[in-house]
C-alpha atoms as a PDB file:
ATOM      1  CA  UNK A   1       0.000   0.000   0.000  1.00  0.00           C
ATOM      2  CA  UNK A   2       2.629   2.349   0.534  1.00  0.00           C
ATOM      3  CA  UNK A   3       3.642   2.316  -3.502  1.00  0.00           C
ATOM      4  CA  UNK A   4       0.361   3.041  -3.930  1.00  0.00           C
ATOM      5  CA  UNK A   5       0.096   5.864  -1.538  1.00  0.00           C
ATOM      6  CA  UNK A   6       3.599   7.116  -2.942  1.00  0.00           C
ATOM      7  CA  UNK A   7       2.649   7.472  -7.067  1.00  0.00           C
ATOM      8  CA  UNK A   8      -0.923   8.899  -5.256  1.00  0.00           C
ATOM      9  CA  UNK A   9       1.091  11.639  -4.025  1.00  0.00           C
ATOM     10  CA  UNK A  10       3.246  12.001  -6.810  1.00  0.00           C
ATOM     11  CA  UNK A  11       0.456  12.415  -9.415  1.00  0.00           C
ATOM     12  CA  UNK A  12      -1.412  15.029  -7.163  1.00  0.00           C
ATOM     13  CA  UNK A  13       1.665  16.856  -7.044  1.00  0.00           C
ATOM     14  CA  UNK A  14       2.173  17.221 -10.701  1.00  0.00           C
ATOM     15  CA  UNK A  15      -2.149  17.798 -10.981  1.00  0.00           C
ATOM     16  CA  UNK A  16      -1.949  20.751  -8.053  1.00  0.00           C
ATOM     17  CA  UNK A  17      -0.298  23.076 -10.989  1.00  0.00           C
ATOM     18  CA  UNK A  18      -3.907  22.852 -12.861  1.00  0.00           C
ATOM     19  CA  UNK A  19      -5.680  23.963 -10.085  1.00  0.00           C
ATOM     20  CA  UNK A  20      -2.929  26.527  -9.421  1.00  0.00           C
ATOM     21  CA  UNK A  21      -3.612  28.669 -12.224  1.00  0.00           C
ATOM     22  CA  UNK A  22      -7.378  28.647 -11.529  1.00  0.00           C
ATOM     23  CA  UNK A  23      -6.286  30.391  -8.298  1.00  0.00           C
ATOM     24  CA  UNK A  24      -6.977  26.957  -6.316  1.00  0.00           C
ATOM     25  CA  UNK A  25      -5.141  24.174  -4.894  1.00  0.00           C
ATOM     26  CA  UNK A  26      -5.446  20.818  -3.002  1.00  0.00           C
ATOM     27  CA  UNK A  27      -4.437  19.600   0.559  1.00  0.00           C
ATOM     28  CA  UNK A  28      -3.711  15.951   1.015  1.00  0.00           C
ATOM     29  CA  UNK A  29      -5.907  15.533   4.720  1.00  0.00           C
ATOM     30  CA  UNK A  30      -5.441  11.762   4.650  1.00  0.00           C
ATOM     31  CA  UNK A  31      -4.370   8.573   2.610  1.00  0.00           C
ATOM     32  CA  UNK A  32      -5.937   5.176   3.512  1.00  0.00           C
ATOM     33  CA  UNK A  33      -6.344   2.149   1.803  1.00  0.00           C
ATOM     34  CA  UNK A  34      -7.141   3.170  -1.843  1.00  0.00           C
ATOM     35  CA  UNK A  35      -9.074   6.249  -0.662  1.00  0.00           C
ATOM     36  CA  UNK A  36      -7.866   9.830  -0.547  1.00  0.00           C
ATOM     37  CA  UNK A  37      -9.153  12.276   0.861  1.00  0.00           C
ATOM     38  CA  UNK A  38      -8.815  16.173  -0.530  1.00  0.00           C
ATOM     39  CA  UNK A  39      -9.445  19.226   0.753  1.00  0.00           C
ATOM     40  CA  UNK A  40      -9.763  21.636  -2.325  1.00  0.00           C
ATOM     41  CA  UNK A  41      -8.639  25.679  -1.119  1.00  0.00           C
ATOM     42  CA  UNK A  42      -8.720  28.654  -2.801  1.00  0.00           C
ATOM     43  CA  UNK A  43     -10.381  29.664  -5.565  1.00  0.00           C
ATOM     44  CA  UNK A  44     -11.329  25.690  -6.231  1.00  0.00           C
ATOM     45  CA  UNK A  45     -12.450  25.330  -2.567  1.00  0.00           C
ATOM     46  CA  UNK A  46     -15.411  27.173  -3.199  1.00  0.00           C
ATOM     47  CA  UNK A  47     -16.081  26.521  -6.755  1.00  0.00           C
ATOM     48  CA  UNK A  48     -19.426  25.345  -7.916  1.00  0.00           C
ATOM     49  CA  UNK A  49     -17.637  22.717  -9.955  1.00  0.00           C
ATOM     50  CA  UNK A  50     -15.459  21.003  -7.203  1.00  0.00           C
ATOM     51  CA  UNK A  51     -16.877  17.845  -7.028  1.00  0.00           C
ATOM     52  CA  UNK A  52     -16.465  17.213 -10.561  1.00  0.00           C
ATOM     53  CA  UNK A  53     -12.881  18.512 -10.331  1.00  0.00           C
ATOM     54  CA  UNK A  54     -12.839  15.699  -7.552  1.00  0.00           C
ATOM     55  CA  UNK A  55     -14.842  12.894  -9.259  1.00  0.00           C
ATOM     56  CA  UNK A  56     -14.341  13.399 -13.088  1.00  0.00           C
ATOM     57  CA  UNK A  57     -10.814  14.783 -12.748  1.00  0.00           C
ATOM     58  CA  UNK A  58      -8.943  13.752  -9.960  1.00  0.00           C
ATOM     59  CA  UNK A  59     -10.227  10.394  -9.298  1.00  0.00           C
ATOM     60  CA  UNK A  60     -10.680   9.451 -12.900  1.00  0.00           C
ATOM     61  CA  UNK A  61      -6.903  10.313 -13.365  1.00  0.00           C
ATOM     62  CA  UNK A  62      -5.511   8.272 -10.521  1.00  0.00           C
ATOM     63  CA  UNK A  63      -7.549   5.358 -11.861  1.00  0.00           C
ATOM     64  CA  UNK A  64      -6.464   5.102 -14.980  1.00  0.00           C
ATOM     65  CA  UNK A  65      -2.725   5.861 -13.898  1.00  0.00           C
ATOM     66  CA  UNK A  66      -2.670   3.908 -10.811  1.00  0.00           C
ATOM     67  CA  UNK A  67      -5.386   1.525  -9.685  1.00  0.00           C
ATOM     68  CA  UNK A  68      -8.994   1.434 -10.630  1.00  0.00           C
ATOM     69  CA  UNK A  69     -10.144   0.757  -7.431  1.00  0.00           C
ATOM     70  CA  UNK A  70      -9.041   4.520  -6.033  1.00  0.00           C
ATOM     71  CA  UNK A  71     -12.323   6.727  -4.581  1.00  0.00           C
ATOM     72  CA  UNK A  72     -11.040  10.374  -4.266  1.00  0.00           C
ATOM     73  CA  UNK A  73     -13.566  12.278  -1.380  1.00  0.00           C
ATOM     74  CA  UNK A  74     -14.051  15.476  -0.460  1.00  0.00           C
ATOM     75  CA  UNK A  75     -13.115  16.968   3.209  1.00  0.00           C
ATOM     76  CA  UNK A  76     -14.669  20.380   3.653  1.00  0.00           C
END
């Protein structure tokens, strides 16, 4: 699980510079199992659109990059 958690980071990392120039970002609040869990700040935490960010972006990406079985949730 650690790998896992590792290239979870990793990707997020290289992602944060989207949300960056949107005036956003994204805090890592915890990593367990295959689930992460995001707070989005900035601009993106109060964006109409952040759970799509979260579900169609985010999660999609780690998914196809990583393991299928990642669920990407929101912390407020």
């Amino acid at each position: 699980m650690e790998k896992i958690h590792e290239q979870i980071k990793i990707k997020l990392n290289e992602l944060r510079v989207h949300l960056q120039t949107d005036g956003g970002d994204l805090e890592i609040v915890e990593l367990k199992d295959k689930t992460v869990k995001l707070r989005l700040k900035g601009a993106c935490g109060a964006c109409p659109h952040a759970m799509t960010t979260i579900k169609s972006g985010l999660e999609r990406i780690l998914r196809e990059e990583i393991d299928p079985e990642i669920t990407v949730e929101r912390v407020i």
